[in-house]
C-alpha atoms as a PDB file:
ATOM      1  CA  UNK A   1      11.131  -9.437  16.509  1.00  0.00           C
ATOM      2  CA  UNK A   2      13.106  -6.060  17.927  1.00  0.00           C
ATOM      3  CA  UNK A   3       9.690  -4.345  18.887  1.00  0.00           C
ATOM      4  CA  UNK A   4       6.025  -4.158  18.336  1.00  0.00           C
ATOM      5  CA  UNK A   5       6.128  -3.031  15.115  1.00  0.00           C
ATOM      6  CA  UNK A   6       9.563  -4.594  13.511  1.00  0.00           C
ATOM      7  CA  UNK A   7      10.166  -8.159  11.805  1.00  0.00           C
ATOM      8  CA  UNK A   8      13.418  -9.325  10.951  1.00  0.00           C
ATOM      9  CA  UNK A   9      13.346 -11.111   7.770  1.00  0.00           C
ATOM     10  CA  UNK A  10      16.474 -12.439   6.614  1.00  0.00           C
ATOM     11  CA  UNK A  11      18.594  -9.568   6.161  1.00  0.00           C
ATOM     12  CA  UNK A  12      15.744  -6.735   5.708  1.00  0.00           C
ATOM     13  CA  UNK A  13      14.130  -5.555   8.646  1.00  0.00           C
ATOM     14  CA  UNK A  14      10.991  -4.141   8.465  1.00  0.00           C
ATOM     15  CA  UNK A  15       8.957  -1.621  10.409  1.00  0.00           C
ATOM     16  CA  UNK A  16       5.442  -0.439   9.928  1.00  0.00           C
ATOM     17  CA  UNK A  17       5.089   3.356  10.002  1.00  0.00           C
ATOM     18  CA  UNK A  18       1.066   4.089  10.816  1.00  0.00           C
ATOM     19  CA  UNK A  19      -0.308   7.068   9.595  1.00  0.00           C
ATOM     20  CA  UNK A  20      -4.097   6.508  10.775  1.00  0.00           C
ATOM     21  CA  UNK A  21      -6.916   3.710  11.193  1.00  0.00           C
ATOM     22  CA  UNK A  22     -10.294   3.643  10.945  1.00  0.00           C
ATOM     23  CA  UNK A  23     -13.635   3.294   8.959  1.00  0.00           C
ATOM     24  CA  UNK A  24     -13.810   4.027   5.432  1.00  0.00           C
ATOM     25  CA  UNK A  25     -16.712   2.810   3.082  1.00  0.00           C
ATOM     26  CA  UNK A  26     -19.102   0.193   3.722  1.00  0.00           C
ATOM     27  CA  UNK A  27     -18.572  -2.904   2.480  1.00  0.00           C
ATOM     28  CA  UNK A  28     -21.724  -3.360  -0.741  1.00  0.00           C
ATOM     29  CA  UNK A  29     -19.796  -0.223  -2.084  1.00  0.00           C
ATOM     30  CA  UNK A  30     -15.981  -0.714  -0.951  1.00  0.00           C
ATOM     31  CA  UNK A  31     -16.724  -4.522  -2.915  1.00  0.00           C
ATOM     32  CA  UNK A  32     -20.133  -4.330  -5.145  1.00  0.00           C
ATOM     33  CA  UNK A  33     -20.264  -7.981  -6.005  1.00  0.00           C
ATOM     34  CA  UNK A  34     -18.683  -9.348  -2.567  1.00  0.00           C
ATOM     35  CA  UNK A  35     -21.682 -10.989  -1.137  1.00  0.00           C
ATOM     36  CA  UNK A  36     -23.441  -9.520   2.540  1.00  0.00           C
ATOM     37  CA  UNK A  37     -23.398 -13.969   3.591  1.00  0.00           C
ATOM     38  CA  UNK A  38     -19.465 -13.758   2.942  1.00  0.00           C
ATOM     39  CA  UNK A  39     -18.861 -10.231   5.755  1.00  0.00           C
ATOM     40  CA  UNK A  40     -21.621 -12.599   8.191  1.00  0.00           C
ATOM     41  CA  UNK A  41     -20.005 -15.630   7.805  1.00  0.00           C
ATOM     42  CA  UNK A  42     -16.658 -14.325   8.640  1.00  0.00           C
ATOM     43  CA  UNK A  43     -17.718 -11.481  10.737  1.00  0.00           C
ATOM     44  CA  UNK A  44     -15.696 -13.191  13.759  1.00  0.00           C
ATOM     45  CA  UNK A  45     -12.450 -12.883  12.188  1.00  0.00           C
ATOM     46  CA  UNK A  46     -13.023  -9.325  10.735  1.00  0.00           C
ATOM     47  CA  UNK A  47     -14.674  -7.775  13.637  1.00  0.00           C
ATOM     48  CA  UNK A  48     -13.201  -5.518  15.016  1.00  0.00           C
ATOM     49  CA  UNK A  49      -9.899  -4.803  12.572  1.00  0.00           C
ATOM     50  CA  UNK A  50     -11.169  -5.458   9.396  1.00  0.00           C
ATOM     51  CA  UNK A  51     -15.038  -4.534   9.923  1.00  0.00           C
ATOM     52  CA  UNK A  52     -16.760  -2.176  12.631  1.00  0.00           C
ATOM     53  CA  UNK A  53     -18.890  -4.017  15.021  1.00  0.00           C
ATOM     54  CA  UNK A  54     -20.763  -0.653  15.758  1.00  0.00           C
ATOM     55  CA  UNK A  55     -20.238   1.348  12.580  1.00  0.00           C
ATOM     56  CA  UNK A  56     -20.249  -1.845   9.853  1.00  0.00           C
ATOM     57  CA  UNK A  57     -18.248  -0.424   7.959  1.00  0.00           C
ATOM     58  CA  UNK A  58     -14.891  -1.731   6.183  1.00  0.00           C
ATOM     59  CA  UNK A  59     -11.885  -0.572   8.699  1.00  0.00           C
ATOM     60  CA  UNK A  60      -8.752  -0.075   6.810  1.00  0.00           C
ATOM     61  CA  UNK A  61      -4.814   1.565   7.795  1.00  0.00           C
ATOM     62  CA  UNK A  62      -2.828   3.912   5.937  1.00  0.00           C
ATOM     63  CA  UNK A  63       0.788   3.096   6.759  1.00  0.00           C
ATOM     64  CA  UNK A  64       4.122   2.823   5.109  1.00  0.00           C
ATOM     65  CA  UNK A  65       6.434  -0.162   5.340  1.00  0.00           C
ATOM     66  CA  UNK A  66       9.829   0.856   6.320  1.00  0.00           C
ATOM     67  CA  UNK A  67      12.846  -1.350   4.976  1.00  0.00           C
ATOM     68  CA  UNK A  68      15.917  -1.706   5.977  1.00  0.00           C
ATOM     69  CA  UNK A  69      18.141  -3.179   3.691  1.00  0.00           C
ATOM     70  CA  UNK A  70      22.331  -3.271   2.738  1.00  0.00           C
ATOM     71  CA  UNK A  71      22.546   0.017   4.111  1.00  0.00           C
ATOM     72  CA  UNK A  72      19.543   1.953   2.929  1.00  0.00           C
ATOM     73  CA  UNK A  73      16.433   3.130   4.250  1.00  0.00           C
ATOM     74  CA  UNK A  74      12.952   2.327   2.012  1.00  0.00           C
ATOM     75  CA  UNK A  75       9.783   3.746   2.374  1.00  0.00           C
ATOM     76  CA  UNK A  76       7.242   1.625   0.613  1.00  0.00           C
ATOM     77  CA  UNK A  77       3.856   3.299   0.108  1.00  0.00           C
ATOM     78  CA  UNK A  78       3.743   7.355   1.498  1.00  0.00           C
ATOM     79  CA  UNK A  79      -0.354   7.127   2.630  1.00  0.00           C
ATOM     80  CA  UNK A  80      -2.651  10.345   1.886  1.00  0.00           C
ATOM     81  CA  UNK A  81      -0.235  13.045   3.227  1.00  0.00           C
ATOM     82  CA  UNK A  82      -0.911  16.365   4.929  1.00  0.00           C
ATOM     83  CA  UNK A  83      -2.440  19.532   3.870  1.00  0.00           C
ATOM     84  CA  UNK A  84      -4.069  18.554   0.264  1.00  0.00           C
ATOM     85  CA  UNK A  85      -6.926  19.358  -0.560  1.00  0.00           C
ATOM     86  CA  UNK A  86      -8.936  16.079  -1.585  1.00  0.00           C
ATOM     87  CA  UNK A  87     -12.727  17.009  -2.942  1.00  0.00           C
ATOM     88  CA  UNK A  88     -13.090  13.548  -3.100  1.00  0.00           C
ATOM     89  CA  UNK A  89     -12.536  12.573   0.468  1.00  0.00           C
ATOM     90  CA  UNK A  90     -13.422  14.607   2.922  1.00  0.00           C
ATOM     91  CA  UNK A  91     -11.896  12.190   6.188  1.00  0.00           C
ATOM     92  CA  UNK A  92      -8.331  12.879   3.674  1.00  0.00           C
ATOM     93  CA  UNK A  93      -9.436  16.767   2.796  1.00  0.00           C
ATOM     94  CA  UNK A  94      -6.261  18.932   4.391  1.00  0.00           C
ATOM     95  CA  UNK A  95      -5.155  16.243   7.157  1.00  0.00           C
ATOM     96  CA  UNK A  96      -2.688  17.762  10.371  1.00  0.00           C
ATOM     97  CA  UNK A  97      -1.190  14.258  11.128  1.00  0.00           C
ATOM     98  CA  UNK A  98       2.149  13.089  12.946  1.00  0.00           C
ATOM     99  CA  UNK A  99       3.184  11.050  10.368  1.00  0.00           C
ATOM    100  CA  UNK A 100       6.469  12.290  10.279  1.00  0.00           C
ATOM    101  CA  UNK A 101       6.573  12.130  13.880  1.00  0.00           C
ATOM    102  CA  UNK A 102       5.800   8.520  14.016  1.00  0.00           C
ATOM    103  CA  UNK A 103       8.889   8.121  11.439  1.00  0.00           C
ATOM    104  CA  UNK A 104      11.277   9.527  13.626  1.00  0.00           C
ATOM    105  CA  UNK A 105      10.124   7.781  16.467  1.00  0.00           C
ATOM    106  CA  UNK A 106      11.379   4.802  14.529  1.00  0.00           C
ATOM    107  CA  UNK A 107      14.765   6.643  13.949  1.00  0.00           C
ATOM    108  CA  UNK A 108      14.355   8.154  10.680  1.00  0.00           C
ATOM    109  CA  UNK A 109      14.476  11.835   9.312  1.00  0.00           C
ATOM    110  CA  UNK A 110      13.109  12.962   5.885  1.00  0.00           C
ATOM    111  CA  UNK A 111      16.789  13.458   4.690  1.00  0.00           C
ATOM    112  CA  UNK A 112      17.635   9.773   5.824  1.00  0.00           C
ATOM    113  CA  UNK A 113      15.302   7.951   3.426  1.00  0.00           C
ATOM    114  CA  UNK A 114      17.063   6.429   0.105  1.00  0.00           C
ATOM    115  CA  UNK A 115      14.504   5.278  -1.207  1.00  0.00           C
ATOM    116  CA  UNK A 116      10.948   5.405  -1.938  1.00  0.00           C
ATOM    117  CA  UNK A 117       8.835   3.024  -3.806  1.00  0.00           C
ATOM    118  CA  UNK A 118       5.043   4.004  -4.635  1.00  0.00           C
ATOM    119  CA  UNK A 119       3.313   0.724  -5.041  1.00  0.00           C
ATOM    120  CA  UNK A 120       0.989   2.955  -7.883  1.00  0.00           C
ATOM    121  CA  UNK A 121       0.008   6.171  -7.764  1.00  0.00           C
ATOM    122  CA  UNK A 122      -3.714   6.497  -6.158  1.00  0.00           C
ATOM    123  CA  UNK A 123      -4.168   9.069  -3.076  1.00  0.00           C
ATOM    124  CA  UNK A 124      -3.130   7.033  -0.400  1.00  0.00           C
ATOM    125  CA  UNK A 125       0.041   5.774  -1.457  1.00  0.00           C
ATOM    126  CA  UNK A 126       1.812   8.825  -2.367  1.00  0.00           C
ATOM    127  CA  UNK A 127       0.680  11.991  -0.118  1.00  0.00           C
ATOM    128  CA  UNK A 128       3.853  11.882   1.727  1.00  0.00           C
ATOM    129  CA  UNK A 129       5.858  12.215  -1.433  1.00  0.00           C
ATOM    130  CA  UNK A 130       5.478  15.689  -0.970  1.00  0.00           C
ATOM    131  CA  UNK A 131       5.057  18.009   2.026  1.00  0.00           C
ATOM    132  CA  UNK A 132       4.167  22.241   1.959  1.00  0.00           C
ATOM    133  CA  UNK A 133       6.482  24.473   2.671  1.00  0.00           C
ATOM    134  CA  UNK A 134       6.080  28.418   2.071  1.00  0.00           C
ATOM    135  CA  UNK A 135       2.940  27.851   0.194  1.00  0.00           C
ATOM    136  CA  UNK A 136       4.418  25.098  -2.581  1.00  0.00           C
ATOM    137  CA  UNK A 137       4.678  21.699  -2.639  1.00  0.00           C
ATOM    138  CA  UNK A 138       8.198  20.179  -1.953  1.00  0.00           C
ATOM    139  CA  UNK A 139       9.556  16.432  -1.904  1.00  0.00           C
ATOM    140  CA  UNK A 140       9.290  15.498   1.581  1.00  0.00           C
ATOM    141  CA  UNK A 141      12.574  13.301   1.702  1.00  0.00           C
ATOM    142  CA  UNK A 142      14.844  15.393   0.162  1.00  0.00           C
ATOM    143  CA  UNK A 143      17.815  13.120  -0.649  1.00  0.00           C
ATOM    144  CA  UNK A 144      15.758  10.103  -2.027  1.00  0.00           C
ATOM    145  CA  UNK A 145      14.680   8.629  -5.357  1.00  0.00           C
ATOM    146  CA  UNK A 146      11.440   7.618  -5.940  1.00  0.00           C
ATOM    147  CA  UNK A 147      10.254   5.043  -7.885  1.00  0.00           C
ATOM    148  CA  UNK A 148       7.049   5.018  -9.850  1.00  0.00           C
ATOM    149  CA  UNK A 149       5.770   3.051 -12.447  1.00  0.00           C
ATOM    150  CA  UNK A 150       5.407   4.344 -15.651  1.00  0.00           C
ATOM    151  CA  UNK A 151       2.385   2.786 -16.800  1.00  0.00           C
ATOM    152  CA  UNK A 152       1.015   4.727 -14.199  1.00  0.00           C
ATOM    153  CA  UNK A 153       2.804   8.048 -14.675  1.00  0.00           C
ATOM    154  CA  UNK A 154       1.635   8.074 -18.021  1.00  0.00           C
ATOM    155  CA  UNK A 155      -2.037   7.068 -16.902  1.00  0.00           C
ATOM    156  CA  UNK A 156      -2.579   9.491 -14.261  1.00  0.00           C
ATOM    157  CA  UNK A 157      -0.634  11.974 -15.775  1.00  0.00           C
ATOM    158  CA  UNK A 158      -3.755  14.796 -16.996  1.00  0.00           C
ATOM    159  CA  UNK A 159      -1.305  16.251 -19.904  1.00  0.00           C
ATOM    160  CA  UNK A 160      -1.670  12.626 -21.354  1.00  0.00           C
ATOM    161  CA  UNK A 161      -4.625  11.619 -20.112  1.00  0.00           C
ATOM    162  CA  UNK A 162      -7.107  15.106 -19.944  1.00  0.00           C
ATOM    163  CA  UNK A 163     -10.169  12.636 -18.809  1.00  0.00           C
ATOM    164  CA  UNK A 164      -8.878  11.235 -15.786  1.00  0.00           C
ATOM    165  CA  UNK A 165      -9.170  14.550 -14.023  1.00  0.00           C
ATOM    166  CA  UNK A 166     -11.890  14.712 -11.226  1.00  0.00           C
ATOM    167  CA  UNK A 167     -12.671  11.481  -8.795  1.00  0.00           C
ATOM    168  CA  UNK A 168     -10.659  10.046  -6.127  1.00  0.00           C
ATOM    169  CA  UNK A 169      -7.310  11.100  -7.159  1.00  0.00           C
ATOM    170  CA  UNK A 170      -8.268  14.868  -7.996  1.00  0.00           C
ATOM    171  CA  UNK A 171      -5.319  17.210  -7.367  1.00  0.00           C
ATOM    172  CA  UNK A 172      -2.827  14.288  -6.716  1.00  0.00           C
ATOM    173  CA  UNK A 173      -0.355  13.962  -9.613  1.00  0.00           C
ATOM    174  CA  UNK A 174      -0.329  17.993  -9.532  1.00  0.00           C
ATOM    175  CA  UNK A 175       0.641  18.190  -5.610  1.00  0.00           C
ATOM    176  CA  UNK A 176       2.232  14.511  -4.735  1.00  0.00           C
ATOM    177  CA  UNK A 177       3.962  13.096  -8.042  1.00  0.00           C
ATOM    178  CA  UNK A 178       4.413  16.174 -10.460  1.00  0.00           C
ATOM    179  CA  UNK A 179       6.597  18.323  -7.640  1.00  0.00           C
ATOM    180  CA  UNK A 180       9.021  15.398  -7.543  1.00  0.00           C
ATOM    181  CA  UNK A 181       9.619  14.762 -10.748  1.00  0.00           C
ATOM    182  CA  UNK A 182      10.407  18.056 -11.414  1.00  0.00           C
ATOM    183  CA  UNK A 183      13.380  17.638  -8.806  1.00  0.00           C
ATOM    184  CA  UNK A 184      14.901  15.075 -10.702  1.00  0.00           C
ATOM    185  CA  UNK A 185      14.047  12.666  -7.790  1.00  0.00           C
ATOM    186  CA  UNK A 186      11.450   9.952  -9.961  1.00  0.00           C
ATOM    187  CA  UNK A 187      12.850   7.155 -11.506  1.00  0.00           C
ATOM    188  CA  UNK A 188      10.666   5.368 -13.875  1.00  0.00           C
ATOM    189  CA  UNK A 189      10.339   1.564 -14.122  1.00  0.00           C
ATOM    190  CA  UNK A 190       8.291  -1.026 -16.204  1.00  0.00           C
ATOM    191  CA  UNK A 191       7.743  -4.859 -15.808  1.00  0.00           C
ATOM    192  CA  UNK A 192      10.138  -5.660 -12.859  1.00  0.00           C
ATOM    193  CA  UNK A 193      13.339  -3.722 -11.335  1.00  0.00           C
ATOM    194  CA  UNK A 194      16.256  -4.654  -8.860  1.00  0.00           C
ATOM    195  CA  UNK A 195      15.957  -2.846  -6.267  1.00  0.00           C
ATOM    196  CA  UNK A 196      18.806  -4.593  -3.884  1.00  0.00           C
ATOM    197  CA  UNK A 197      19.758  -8.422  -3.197  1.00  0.00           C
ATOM    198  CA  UNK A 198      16.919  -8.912  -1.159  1.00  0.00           C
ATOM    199  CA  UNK A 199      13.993  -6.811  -2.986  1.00  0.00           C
ATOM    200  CA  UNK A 200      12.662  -6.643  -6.355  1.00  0.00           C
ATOM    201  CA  UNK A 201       9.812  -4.980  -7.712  1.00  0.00           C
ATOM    202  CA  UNK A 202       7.426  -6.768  -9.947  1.00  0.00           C
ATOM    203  CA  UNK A 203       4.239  -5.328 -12.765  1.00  0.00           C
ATOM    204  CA  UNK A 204       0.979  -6.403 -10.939  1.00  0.00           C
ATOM    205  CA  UNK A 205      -1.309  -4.581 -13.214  1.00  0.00           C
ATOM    206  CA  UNK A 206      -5.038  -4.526 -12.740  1.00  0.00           C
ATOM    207  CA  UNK A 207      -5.778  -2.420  -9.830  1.00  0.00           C
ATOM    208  CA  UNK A 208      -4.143   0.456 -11.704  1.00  0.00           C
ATOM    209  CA  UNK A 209      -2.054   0.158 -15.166  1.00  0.00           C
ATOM    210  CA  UNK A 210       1.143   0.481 -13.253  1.00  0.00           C
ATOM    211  CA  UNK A 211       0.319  -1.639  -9.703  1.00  0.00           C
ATOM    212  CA  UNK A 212       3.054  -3.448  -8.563  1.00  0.00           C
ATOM    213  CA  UNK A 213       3.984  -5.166  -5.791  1.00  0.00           C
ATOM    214  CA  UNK A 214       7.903  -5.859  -3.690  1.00  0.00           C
ATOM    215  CA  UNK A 215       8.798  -9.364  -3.278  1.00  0.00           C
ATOM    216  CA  UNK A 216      11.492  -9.786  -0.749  1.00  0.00           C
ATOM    217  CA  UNK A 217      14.089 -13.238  -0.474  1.00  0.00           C
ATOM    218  CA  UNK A 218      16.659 -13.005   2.013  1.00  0.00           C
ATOM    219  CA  UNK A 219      18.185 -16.096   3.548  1.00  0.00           C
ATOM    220  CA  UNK A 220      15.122 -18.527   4.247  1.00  0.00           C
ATOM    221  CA  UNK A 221      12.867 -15.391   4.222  1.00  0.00           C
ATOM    222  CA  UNK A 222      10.332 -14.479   1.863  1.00  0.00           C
ATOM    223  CA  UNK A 223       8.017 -11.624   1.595  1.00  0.00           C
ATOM    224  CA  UNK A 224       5.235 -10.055  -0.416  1.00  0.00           C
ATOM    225  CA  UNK A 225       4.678  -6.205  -0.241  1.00  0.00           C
ATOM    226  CA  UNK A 226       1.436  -6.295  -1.617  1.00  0.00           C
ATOM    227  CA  UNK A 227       0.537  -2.690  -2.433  1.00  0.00           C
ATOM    228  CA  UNK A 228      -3.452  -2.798  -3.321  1.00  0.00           C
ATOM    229  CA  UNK A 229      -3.182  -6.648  -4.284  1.00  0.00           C
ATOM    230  CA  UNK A 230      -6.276  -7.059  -1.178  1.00  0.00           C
ATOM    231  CA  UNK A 231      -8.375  -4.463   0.770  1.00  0.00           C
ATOM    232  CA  UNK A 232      -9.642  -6.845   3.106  1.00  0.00           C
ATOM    233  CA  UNK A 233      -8.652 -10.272   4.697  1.00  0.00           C
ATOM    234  CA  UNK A 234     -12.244 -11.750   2.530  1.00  0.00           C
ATOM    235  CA  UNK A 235     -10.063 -11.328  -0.813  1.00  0.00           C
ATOM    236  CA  UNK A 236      -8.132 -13.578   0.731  1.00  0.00           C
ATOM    237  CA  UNK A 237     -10.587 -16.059   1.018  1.00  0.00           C
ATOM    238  CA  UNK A 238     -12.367 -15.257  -2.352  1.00  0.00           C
ATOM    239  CA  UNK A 239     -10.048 -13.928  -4.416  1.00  0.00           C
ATOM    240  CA  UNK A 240     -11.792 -13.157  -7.210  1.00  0.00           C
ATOM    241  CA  UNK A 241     -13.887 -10.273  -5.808  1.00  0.00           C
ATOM    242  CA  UNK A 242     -12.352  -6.539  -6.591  1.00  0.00           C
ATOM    243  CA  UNK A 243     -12.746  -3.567  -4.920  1.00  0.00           C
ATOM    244  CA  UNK A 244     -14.703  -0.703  -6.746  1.00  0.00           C
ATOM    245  CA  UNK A 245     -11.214   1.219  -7.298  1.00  0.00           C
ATOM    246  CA  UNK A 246     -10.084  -1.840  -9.719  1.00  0.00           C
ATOM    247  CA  UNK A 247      -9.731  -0.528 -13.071  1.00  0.00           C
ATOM    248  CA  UNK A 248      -9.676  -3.682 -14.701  1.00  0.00           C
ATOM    249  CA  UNK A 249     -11.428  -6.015 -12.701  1.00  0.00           C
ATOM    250  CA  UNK A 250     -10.410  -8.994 -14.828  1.00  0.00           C
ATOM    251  CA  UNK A 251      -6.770  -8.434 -14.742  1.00  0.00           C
ATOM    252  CA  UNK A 252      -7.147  -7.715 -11.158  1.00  0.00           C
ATOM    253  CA  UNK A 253      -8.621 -11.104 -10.312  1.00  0.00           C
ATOM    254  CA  UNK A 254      -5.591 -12.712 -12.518  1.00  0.00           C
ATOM    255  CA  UNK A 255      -2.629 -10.441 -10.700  1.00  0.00           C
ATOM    256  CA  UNK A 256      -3.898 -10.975  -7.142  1.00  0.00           C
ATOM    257  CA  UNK A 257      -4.531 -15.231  -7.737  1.00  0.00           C
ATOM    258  CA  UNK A 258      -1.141 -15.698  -9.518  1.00  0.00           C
ATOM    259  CA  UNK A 259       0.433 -13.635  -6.375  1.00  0.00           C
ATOM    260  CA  UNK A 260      -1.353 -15.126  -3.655  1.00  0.00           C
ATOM    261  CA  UNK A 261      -0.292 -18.803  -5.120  1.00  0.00           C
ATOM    262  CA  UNK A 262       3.008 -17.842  -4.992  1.00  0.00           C
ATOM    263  CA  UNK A 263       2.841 -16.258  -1.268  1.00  0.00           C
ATOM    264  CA  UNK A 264       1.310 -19.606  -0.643  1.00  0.00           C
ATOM    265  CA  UNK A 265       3.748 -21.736  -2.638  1.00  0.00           C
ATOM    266  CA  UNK A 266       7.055 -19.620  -1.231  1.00  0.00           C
ATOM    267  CA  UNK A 267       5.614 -19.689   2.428  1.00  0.00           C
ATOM    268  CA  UNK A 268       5.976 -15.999   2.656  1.00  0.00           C
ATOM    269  CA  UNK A 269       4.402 -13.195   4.582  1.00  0.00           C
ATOM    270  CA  UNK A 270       1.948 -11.186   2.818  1.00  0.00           C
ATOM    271  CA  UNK A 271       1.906  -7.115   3.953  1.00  0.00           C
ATOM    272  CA  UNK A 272      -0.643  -5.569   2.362  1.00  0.00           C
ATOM    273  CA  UNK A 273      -0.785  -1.853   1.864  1.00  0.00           C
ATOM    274  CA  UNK A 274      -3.982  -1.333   3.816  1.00  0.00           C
ATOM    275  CA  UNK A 275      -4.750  -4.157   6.575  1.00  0.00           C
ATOM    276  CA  UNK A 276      -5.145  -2.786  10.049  1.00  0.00           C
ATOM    277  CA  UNK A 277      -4.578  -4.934  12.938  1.00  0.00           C
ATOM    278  CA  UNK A 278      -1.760  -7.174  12.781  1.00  0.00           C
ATOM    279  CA  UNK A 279      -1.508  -5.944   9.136  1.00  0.00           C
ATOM    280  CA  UNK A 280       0.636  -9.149   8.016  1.00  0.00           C
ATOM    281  CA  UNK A 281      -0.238 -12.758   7.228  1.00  0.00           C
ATOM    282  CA  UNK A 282       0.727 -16.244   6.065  1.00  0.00           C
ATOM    283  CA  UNK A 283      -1.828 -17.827   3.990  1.00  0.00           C
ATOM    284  CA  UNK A 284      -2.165 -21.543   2.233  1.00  0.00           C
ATOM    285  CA  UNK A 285      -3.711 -22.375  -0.922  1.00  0.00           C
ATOM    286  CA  UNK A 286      -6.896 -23.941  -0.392  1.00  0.00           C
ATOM    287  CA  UNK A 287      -8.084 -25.067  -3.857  1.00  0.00           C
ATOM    288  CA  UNK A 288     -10.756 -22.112  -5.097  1.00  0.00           C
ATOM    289  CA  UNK A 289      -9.299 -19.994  -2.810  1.00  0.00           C
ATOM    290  CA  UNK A 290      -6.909 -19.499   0.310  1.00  0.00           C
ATOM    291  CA  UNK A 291      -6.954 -19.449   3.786  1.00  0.00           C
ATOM    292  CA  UNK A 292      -4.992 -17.211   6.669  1.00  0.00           C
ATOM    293  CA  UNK A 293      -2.381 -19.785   8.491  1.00  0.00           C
ATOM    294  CA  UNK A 294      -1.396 -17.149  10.887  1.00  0.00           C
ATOM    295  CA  UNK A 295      -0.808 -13.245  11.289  1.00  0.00           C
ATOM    296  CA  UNK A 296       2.570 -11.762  11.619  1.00  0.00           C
ATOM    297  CA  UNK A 297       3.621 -10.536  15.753  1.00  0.00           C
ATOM    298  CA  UNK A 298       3.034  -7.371  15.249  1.00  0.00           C
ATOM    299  CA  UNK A 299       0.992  -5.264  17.852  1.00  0.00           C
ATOM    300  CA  UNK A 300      -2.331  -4.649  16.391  1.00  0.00           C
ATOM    301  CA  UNK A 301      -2.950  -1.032  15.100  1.00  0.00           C
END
């Protein structure tokens, strides 16, 4: 470990770029059918990262993880972003947040990224995509290419999809995916895609059409950049419980057993999208479900 917020692994080294912290639903509607005994009987282990001892509600981060790797810099995940407006949302409704700020402070302009890999394309992984400038909305890292799924693209997209307009992810293909694909900066992908020696992406559908996740081997290393996989260290426990955004709660339950098992079976480090705290774990497999063997040393957010 180089500081607080970096891992080594293998080759890659990985920093995690905060853009807030806080409360965010509570938990009977962030996870209808996860049971009020399950948030009691592990209340000592979520309290006070994952829960709100005063507040009870579900405590979540927005935060990019920041690769590394042969050369290029890779920005997985962009959070909610500033200055959009978001109906839906009123704690993400025209944010004024250092974001960019807190990725320089880990050496890194906007025209230094490479690379940028949305997980899938809900609110919170892509508002950094795009920043204002002069009243329009402009990639924010000029000199990258982004990745996006297509099953996703084509889902979210309102010219194919008129119906999806309205709900959580009002206004966001139109400011946050739309803008940089009309640069010529989005790169499509489906099922799985190379990104480097040491990263590949990989379909986990379910969530969204398009969710994915980046699995990362390097030496002895392995990793699991788990995009929306979990919103809270209980789906680690009982996997089979979704979160309310799930579009296909059956397919979700499949995506996020099969990649736990292997993040179990490979012995790697699991980095969800949204944990706060030490925001990375190890896990085993435990039979109906799995258990955390330890969290990664990184200072708690």
């Amino acid at each position: 470990m180089q500081n607080m917020h970096e891992l080594d692994l293998g080759d890659v080294t990985v920093t995690r770029i905060e853009e807030m912290h806080g409360p965010i639903m509570p938990p009977d509607q962030f996870f209808p059918d996860l049971p009020e005994h399950a948030w009691q009987e592990h209340r000592e282990m979520l309290v006070p990262d994952h829960l709100g001892a005063d507040d009870a509600m579900v405590h979540v981060a927005m935060q990019t993880w920041l690769l590394r790797s042969e050369g290029r810099t890779i920005l997985v995940d962009t959070g909610v972003g500033n200055d959009k407006t978001r109906p839906a949302v009123a704690g993400w409704d025209h944010l004024r947040l250092d974001y960019l700020g807190n990725l320089a402070r880990a050496g890194v302009r906007p025209e230094d990224v490479d690379l940028v890999v949305n997980t899938h394309l809900h609110v919170d992984h892509v508002g950094w995509n795009t920043r204002l400038i002069d009243g329009s909305w402009v990639p924010t890292f000029p000199n990258a290419t982004y990745l996006m799924p297509k099953a996703d693209f084509e889902f979210w997209n309102p010219a194919n999809n008129p119906d999806i307009a309205g709900g959580v992810n009002e206004n966001v293909f139109e400011d946050s995916v739309a803008p940089v694909h009309a640069a010529g900066q989005v790169q499509l992908w489906e099922t799985s895609h190379r990104i480097d020696a040491h990263l590949r992406l990989e379909a986990a559908p379910g969530h969204t059409p398009g969710s994915s996740v980046v699995k990362l081997a390097s030496g002895s290393d392995r990793a699991l950049f788990a995009g929306d996989l979990m919103h809270t260290p209980l789906q680690v426990m009982q996997p089979d419980h979704n979160s309310c955004f799930c579009q296909d709660p059956d397919q979700a339950r499949t995506t996020r057993r099969r990649l736990l098992g292997w993040a179990a079976d490979a012995n790697a480090l699991v980095l969800p999208a949204h944990f706060s705290g030490h925001s990375a774990l190890e896990i085993e497999d435990k039979g109906s479900g799995f258990v955390i063997k330890k969290w990664a040393p990184i200072t708690r957010c």
